[in-house]
PDB file of N, CA and C in Angstrom:
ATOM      1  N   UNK A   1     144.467 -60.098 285.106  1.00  0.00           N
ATOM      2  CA  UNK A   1     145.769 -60.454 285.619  1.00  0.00           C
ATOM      3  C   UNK A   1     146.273 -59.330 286.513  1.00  0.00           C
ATOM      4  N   UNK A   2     147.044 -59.992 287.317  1.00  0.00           N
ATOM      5  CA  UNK A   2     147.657 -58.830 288.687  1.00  0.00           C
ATOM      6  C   UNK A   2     148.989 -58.235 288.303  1.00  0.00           C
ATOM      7  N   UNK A   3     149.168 -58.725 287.203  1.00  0.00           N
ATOM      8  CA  UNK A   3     150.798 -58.624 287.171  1.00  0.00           C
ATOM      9  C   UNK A   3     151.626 -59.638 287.477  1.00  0.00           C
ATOM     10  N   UNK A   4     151.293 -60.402 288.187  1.00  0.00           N
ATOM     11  CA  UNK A   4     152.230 -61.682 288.847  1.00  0.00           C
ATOM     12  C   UNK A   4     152.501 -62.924 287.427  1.00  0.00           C
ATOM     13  N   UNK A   5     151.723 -62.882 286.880  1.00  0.00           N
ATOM     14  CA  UNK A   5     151.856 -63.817 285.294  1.00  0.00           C
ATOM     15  C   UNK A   5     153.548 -64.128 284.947  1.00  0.00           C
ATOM     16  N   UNK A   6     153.936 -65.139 284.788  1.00  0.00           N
ATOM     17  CA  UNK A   6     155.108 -65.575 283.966  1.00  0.00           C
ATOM     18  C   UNK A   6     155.122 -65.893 282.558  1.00  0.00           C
ATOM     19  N   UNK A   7     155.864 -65.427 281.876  1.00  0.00           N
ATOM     20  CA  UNK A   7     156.083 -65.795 280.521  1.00  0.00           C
ATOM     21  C   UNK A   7     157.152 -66.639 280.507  1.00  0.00           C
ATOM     22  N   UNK A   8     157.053 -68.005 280.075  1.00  0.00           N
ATOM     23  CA  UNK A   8     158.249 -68.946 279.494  1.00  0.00           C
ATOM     24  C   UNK A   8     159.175 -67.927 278.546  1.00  0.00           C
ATOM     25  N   UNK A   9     160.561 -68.179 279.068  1.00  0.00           N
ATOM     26  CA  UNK A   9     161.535 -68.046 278.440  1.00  0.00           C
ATOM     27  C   UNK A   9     161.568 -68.555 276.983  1.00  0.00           C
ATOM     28  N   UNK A  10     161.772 -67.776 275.823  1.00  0.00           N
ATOM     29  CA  UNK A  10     162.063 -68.478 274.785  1.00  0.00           C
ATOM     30  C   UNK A  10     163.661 -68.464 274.468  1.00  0.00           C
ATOM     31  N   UNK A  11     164.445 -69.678 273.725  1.00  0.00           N
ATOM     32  CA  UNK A  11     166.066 -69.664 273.910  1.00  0.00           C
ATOM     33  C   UNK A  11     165.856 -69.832 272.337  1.00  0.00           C
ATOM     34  N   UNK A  12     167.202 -69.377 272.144  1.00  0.00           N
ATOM     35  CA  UNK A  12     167.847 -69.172 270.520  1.00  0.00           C
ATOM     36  C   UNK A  12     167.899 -70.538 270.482  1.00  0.00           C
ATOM     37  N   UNK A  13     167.878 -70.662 268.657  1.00  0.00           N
ATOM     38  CA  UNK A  13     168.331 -72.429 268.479  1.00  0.00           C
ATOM     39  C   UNK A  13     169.348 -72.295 267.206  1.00  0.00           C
ATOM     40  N   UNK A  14     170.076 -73.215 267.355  1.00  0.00           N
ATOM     41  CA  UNK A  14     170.961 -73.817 267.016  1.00  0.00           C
ATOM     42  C   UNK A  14     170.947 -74.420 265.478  1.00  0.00           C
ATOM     43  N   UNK A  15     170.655 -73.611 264.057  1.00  0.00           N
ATOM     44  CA  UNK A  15     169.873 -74.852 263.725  1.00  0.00           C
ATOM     45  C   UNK A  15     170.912 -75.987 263.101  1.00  0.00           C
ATOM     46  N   UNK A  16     172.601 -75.293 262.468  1.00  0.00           N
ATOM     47  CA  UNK A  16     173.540 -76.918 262.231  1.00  0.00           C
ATOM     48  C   UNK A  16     172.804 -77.974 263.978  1.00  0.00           C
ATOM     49  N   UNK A  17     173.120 -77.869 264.557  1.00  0.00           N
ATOM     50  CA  UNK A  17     173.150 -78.575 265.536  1.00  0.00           C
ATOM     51  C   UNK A  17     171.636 -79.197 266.145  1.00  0.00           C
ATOM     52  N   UNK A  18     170.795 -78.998 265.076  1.00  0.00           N
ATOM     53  CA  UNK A  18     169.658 -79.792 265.188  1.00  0.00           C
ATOM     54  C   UNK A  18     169.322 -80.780 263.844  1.00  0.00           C
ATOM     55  N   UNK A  19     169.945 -80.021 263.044  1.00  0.00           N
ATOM     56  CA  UNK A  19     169.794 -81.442 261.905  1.00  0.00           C
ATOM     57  C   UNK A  19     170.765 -82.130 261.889  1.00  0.00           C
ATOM     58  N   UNK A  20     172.021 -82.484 263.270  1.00  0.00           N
ATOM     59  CA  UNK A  20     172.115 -84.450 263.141  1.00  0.00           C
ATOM     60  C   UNK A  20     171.192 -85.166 264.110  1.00  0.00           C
ATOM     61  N   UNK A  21     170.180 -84.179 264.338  1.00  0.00           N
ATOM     62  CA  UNK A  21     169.237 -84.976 265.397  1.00  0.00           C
ATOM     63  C   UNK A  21     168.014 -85.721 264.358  1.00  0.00           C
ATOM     64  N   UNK A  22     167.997 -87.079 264.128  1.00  0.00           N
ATOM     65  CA  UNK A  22     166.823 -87.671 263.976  1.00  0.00           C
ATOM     66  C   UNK A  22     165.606 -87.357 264.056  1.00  0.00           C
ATOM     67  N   UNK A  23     164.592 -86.872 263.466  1.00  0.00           N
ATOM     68  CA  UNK A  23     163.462 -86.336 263.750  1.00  0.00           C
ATOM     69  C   UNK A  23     162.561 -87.904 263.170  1.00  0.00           C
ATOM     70  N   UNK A  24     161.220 -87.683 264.416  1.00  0.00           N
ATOM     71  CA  UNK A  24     160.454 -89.373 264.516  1.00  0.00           C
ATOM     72  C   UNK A  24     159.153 -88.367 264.931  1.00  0.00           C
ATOM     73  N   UNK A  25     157.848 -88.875 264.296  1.00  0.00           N
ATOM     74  CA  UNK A  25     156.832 -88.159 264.174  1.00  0.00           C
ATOM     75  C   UNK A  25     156.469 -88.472 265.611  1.00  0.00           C
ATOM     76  N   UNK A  26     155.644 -87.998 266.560  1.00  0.00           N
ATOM     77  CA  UNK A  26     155.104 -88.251 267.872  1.00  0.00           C
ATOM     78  C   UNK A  26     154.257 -89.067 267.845  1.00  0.00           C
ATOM     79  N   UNK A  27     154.453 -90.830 268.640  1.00  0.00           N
ATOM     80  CA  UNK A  27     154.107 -91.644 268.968  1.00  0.00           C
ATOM     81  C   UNK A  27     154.755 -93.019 268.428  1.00  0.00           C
ATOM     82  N   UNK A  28     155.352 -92.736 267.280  1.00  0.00           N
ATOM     83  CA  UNK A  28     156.414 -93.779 266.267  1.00  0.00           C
ATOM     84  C   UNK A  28     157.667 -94.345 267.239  1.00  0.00           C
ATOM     85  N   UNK A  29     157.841 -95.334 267.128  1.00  0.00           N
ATOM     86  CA  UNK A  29     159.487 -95.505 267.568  1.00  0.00           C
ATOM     87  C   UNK A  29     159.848 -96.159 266.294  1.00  0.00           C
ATOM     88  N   UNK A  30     161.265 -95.033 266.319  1.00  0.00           N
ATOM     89  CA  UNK A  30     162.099 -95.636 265.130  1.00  0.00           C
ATOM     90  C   UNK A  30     163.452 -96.148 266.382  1.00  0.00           C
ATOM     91  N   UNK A  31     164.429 -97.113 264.798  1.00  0.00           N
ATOM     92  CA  UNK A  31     165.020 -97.817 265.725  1.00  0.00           C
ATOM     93  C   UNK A  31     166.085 -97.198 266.671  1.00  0.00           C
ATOM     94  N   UNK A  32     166.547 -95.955 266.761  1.00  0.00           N
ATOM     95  CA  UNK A  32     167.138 -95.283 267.285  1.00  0.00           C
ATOM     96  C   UNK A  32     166.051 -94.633 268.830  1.00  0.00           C
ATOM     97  N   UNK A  33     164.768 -94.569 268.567  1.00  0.00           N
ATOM     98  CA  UNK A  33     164.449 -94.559 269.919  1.00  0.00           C
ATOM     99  C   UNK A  33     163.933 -95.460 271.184  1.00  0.00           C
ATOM    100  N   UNK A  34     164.010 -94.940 272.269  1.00  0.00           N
ATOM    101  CA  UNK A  34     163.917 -95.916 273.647  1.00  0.00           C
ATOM    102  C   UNK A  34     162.333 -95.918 273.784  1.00  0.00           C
ATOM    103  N   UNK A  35     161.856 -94.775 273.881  1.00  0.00           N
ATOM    104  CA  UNK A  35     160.306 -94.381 274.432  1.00  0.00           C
ATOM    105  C   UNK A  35     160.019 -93.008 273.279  1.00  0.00           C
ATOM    106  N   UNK A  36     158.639 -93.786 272.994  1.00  0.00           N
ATOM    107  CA  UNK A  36     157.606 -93.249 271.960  1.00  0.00           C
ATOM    108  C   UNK A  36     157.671 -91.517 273.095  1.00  0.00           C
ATOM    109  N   UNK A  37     158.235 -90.355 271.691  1.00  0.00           N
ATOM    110  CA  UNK A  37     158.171 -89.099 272.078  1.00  0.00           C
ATOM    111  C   UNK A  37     157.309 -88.440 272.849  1.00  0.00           C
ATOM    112  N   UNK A  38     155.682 -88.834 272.458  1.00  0.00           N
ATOM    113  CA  UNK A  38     154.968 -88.041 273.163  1.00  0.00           C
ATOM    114  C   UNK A  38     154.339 -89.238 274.750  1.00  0.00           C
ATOM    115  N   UNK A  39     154.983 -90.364 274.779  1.00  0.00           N
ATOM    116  CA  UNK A  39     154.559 -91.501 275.593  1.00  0.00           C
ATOM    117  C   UNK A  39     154.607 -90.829 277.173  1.00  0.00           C
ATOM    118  N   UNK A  40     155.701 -90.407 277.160  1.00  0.00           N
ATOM    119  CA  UNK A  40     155.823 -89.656 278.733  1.00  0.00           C
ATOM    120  C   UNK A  40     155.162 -88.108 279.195  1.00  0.00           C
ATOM    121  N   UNK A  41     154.408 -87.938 278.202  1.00  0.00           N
ATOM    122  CA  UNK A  41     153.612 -86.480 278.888  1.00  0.00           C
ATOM    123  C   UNK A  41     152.565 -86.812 279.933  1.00  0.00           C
ATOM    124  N   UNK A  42     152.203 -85.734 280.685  1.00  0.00           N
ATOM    125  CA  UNK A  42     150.907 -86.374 281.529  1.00  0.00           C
ATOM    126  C   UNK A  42     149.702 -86.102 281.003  1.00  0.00           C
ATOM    127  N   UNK A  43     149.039 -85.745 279.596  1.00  0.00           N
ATOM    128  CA  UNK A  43     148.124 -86.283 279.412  1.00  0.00           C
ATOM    129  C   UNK A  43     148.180 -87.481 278.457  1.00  0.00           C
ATOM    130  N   UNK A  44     148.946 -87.983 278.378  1.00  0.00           N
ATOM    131  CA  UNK A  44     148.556 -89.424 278.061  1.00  0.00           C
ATOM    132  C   UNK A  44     148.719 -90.719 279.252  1.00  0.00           C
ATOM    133  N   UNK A  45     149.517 -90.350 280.401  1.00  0.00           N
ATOM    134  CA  UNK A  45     149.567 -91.266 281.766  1.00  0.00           C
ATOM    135  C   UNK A  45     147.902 -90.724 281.951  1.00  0.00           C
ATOM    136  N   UNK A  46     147.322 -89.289 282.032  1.00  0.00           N
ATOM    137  CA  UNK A  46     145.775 -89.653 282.821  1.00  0.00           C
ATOM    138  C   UNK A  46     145.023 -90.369 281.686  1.00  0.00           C
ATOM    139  N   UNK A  47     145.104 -90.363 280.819  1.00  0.00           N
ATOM    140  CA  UNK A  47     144.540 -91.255 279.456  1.00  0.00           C
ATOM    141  C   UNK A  47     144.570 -92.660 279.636  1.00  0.00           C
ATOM    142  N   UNK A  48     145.699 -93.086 280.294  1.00  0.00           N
ATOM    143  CA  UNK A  48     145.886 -94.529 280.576  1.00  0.00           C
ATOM    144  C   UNK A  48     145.041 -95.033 282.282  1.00  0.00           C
ATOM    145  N   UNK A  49     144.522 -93.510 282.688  1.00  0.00           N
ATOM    146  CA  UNK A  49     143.863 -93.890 283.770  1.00  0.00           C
ATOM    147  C   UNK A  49     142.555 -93.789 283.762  1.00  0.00           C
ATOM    148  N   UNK A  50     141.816 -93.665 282.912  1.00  0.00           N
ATOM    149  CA  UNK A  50     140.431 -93.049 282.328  1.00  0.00           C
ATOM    150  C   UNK A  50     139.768 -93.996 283.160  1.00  0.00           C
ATOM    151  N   UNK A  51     139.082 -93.271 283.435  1.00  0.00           N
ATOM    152  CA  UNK A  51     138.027 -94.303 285.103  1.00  0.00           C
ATOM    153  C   UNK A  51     138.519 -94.355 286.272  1.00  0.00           C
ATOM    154  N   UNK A  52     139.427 -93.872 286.670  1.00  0.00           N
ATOM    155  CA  UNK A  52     140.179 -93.747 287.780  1.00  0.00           C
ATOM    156  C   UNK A  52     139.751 -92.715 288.416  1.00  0.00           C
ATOM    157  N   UNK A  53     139.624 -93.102 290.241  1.00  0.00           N
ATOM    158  CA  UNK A  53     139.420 -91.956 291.342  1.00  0.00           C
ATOM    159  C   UNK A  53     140.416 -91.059 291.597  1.00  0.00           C
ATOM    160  N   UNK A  54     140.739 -89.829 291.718  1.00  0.00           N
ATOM    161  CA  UNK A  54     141.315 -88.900 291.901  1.00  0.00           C
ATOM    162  C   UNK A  54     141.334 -87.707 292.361  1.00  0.00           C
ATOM    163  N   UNK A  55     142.281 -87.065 293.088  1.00  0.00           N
ATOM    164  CA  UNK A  55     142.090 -85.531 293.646  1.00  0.00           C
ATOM    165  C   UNK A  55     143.208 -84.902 292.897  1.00  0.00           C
ATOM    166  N   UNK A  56     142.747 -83.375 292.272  1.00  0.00           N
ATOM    167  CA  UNK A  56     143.265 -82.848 291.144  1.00  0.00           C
ATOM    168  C   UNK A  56     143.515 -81.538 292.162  1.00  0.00           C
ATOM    169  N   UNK A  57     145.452 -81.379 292.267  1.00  0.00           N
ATOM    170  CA  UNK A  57     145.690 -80.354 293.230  1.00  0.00           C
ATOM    171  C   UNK A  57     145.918 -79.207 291.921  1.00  0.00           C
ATOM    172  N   UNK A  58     145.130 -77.727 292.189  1.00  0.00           N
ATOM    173  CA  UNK A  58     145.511 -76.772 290.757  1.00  0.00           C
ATOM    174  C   UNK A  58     145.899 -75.568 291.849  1.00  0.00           C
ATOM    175  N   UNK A  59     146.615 -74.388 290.900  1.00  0.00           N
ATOM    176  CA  UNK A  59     146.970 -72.883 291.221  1.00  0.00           C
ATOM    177  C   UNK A  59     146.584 -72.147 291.087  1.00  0.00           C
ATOM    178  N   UNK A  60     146.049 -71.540 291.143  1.00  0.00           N
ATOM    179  CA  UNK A  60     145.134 -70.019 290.574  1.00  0.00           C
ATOM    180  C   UNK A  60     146.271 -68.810 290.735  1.00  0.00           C
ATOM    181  N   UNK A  61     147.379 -68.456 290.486  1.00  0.00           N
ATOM    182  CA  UNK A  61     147.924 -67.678 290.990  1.00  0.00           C
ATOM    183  C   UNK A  61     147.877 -66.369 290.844  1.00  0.00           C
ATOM    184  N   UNK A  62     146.359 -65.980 289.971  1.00  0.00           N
ATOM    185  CA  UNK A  62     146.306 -64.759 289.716  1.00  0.00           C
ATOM    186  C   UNK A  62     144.584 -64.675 290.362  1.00  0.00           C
ATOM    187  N   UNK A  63     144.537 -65.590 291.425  1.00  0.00           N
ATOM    188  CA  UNK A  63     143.420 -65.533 291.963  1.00  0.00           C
ATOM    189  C   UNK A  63     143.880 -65.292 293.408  1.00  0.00           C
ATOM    190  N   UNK A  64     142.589 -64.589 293.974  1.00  0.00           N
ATOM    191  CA  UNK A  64     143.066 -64.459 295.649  1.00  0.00           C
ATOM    192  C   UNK A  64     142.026 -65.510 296.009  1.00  0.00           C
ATOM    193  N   UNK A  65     140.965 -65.206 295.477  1.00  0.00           N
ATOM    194  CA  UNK A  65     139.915 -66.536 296.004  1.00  0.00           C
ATOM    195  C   UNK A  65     139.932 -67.968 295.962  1.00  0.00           C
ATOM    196  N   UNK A  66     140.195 -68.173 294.930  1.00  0.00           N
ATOM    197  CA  UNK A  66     140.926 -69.931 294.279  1.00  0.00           C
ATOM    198  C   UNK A  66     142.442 -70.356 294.006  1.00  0.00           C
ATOM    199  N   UNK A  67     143.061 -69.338 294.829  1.00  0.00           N
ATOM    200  CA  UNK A  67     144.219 -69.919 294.952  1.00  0.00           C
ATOM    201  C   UNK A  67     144.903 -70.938 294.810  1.00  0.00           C
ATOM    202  N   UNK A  68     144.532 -71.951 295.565  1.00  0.00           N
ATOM    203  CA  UNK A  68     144.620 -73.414 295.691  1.00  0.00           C
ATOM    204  C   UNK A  68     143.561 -73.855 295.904  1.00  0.00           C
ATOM    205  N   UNK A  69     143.388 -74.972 294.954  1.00  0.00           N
ATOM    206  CA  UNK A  69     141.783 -75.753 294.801  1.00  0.00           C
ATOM    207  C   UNK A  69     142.408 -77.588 294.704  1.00  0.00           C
ATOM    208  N   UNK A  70     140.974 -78.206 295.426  1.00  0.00           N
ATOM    209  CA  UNK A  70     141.171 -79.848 294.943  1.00  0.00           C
ATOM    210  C   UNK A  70     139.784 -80.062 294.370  1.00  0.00           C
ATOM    211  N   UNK A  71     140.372 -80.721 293.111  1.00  0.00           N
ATOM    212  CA  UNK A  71     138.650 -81.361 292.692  1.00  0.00           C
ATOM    213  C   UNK A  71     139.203 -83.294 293.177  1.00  0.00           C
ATOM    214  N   UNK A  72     137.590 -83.051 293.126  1.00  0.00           N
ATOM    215  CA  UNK A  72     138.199 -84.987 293.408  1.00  0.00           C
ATOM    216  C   UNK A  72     136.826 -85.257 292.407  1.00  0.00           C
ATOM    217  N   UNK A  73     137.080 -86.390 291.910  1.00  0.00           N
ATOM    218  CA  UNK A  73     136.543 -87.124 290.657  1.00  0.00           C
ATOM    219  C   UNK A  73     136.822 -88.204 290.215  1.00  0.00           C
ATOM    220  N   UNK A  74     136.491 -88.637 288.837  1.00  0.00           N
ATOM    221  CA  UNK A  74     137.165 -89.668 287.554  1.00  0.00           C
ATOM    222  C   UNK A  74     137.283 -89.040 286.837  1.00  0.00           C
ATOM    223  N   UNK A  75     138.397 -89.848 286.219  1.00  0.00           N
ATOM    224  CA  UNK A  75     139.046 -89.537 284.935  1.00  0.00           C
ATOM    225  C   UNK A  75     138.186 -89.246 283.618  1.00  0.00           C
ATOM    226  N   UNK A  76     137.789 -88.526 283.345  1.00  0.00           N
ATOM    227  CA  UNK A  76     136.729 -88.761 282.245  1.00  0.00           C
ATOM    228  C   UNK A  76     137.630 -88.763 280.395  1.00  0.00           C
ATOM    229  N   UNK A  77     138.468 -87.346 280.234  1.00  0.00           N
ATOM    230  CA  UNK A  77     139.554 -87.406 279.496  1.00  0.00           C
ATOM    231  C   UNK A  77     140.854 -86.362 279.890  1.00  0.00           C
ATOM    232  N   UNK A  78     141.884 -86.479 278.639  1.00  0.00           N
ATOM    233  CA  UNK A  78     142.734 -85.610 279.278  1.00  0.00           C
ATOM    234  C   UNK A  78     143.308 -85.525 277.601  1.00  0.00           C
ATOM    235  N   UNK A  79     143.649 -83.922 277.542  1.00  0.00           N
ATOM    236  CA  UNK A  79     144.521 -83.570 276.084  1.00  0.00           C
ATOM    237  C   UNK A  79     145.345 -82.938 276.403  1.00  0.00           C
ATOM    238  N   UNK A  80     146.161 -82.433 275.358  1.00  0.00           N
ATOM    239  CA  UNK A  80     147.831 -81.441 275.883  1.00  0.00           C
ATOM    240  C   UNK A  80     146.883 -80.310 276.547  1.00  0.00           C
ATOM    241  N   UNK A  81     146.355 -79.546 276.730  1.00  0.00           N
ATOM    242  CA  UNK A  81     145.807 -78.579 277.499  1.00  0.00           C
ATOM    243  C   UNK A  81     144.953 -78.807 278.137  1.00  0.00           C
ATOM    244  N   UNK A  82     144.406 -79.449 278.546  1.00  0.00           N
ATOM    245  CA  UNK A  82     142.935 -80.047 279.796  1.00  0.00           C
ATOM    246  C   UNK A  82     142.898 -81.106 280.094  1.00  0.00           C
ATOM    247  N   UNK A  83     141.954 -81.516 281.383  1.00  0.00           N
ATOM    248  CA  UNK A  83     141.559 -82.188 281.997  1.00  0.00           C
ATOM    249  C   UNK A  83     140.385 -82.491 282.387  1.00  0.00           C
ATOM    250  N   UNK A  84     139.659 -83.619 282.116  1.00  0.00           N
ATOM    251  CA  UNK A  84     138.108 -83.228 282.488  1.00  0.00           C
ATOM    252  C   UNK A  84     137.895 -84.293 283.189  1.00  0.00           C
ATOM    253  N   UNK A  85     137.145 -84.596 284.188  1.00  0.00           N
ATOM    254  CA  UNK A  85     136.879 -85.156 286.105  1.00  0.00           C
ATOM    255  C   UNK A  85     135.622 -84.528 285.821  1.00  0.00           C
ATOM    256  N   UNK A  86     134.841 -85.965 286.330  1.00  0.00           N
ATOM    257  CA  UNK A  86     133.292 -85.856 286.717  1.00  0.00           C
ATOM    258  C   UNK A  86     133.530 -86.261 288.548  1.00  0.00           C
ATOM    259  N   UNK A  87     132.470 -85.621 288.919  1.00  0.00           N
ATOM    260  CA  UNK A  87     132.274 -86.120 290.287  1.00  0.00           C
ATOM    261  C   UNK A  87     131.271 -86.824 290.795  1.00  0.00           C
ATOM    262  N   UNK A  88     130.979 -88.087 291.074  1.00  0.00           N
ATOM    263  CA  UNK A  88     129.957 -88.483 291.202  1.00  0.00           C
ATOM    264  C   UNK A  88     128.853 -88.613 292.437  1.00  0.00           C
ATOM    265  N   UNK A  89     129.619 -87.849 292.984  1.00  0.00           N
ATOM    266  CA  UNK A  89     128.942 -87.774 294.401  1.00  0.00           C
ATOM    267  C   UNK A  89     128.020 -86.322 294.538  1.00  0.00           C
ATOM    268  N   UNK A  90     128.748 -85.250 293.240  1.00  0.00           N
ATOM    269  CA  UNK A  90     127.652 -84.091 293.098  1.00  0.00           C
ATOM    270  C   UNK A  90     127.047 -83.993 291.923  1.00  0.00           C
ATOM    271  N   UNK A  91     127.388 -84.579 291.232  1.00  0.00           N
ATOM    272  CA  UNK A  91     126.900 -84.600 289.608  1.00  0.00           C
ATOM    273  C   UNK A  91     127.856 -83.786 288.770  1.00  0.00           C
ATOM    274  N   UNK A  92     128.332 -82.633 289.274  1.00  0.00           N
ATOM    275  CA  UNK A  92     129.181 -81.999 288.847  1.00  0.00           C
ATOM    276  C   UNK A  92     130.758 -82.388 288.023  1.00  0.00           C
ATOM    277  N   UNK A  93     130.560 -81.570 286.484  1.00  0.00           N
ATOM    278  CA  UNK A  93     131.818 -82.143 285.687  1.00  0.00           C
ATOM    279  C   UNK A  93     132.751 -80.871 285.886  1.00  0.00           C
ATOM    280  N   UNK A  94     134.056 -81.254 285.715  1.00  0.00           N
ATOM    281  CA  UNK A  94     134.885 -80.093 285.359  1.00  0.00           C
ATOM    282  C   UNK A  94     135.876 -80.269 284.605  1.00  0.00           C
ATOM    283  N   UNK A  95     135.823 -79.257 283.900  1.00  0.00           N
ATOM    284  CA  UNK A  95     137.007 -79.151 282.707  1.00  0.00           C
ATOM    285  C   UNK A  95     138.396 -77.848 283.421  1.00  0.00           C
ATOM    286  N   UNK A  96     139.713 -78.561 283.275  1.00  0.00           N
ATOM    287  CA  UNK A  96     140.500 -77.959 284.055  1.00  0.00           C
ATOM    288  C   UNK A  96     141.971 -77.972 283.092  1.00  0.00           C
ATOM    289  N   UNK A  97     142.364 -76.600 283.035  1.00  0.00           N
ATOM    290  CA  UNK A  97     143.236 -76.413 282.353  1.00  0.00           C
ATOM    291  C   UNK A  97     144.622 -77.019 283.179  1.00  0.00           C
ATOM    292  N   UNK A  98     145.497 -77.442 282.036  1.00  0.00           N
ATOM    293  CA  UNK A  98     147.176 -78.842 282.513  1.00  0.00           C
ATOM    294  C   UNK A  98     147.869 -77.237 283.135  1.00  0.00           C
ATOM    295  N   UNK A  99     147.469 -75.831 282.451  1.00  0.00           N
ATOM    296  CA  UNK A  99     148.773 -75.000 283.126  1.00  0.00           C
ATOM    297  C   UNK A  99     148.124 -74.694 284.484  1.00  0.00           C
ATOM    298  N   UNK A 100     147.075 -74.531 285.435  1.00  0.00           N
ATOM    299  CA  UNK A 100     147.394 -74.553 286.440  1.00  0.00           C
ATOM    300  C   UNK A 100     147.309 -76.223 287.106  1.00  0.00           C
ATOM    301  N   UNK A 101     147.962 -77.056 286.807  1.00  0.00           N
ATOM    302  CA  UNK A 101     147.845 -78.632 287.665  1.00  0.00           C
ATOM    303  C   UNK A 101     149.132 -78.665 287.993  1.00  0.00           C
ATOM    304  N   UNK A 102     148.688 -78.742 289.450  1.00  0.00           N
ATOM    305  CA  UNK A 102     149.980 -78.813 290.209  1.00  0.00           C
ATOM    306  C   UNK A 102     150.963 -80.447 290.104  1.00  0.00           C
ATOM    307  N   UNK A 103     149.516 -81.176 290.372  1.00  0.00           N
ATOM    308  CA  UNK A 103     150.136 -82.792 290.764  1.00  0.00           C
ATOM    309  C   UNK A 103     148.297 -83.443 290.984  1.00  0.00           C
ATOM    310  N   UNK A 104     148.515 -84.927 290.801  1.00  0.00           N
ATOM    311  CA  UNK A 104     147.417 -85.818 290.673  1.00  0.00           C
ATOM    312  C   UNK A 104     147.641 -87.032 291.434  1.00  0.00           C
ATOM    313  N   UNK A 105     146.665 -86.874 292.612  1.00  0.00           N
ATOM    314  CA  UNK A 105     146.985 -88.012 293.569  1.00  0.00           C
ATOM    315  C   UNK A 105     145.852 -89.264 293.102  1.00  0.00           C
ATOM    316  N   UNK A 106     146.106 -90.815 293.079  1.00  0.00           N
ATOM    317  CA  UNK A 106     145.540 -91.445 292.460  1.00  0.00           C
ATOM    318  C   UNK A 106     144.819 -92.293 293.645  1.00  0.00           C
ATOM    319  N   UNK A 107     143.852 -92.590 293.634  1.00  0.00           N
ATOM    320  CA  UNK A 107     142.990 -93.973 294.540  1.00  0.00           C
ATOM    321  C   UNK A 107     143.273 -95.576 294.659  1.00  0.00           C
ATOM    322  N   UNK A 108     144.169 -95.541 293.522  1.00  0.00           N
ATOM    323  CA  UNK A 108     144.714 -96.792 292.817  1.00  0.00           C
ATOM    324  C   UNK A 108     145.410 -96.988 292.539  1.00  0.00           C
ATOM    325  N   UNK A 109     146.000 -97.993 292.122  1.00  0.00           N
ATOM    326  CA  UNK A 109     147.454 -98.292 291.302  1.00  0.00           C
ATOM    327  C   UNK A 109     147.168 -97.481 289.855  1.00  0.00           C
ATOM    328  N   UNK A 110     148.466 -97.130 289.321  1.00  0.00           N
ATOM    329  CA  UNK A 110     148.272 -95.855 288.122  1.00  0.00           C
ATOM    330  C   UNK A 110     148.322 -97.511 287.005  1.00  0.00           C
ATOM    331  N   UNK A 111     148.715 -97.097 285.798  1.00  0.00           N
ATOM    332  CA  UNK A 111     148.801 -97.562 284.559  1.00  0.00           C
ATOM    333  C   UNK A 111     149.723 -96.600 284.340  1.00  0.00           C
ATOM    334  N   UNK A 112     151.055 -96.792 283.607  1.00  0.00           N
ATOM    335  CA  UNK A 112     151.915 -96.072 283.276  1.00  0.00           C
ATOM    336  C   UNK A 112     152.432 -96.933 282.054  1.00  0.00           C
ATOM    337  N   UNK A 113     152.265 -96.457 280.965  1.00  0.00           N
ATOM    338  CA  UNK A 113     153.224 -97.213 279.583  1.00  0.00           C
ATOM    339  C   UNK A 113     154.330 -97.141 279.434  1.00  0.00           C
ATOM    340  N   UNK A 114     154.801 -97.714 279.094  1.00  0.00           N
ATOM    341  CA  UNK A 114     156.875 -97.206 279.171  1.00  0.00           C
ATOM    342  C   UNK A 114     157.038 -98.466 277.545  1.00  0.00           C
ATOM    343  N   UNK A 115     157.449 -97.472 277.030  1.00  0.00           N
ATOM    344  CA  UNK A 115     158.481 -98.457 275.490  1.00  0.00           C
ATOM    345  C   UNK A 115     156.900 -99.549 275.284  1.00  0.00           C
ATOM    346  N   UNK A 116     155.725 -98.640 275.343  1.00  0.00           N
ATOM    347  CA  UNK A 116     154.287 -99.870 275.162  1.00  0.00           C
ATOM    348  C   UNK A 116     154.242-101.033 275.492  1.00  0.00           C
ATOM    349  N   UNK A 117     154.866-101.314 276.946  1.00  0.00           N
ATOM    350  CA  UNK A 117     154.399-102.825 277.678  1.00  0.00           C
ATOM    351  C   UNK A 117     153.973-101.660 278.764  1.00  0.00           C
ATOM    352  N   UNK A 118     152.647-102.517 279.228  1.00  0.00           N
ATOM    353  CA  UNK A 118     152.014-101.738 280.128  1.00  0.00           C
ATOM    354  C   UNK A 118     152.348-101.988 281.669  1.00  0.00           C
ATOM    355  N   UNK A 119     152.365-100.911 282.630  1.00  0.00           N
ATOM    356  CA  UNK A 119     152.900-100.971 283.502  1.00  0.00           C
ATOM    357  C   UNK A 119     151.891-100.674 284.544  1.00  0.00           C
ATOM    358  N   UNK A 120     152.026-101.203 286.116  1.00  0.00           N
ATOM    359  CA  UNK A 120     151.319-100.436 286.951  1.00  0.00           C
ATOM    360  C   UNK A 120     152.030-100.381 287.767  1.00  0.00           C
ATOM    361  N   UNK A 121     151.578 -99.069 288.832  1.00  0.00           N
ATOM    362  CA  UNK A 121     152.443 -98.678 289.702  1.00  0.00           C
ATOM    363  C   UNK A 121     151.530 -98.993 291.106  1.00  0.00           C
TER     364      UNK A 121
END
């Protein structure tokens, strides 16, 4: 590292003022919620795109050489920390960490879930 690295802010909490909040395990809707908690992260939208063509814009910001990179690929999977895109035009797979992904341009109409009726964009 160069020095340039950010550390997320951590903030004090509150805790009277978190237990009148409803707590709902991640992926449950209880009847008080709109959209399943963990439904809107982006590795579960590339999850809903698994087979899908794509160019994967990332940061390197503690790189001078890979600064800015595009992989282009399919969707192969995606978890809270990675991304993995095969390419089929080199054979080549890559596994790519969610903290440097900038943004994900799609070939296709996406699949997006909202409140689990399925959606496309």
């Amino acid at each position: 590292m160069n020095g340039n690295f950010y550390q997320n802010p951590t903030f004090p909490t509150n805790q009277n003022s978190l237990s009148s909040i409803p707590s709902t395990p991640p992926g449950n809707i209880s009847s008080t919620s709109i959209m399943p908690v963990e439904q809107s992260y982006i590795e579960n939208i590339l999850r809903l795109n698994k087979g899908k063509r794509v160019n994967v814009y990332v940061s390197y910001p503690d790189s001078n050489e890979w600064r800015d990179k595009i992989y282009s690929g399919i969707i192969e999977e995606a978890g809270k920390d990675h991304l993995i895109i095969s390419d089929p035009s080199n054979g080549m797979w890559y596994l790519l960490r969610m903290i440097y992904l900038d943004y994900v341009e799609f070939m296709e109409k996406i699949n997006y879930s909202h409140n689990y009726s399925e959606k496309t964009f």
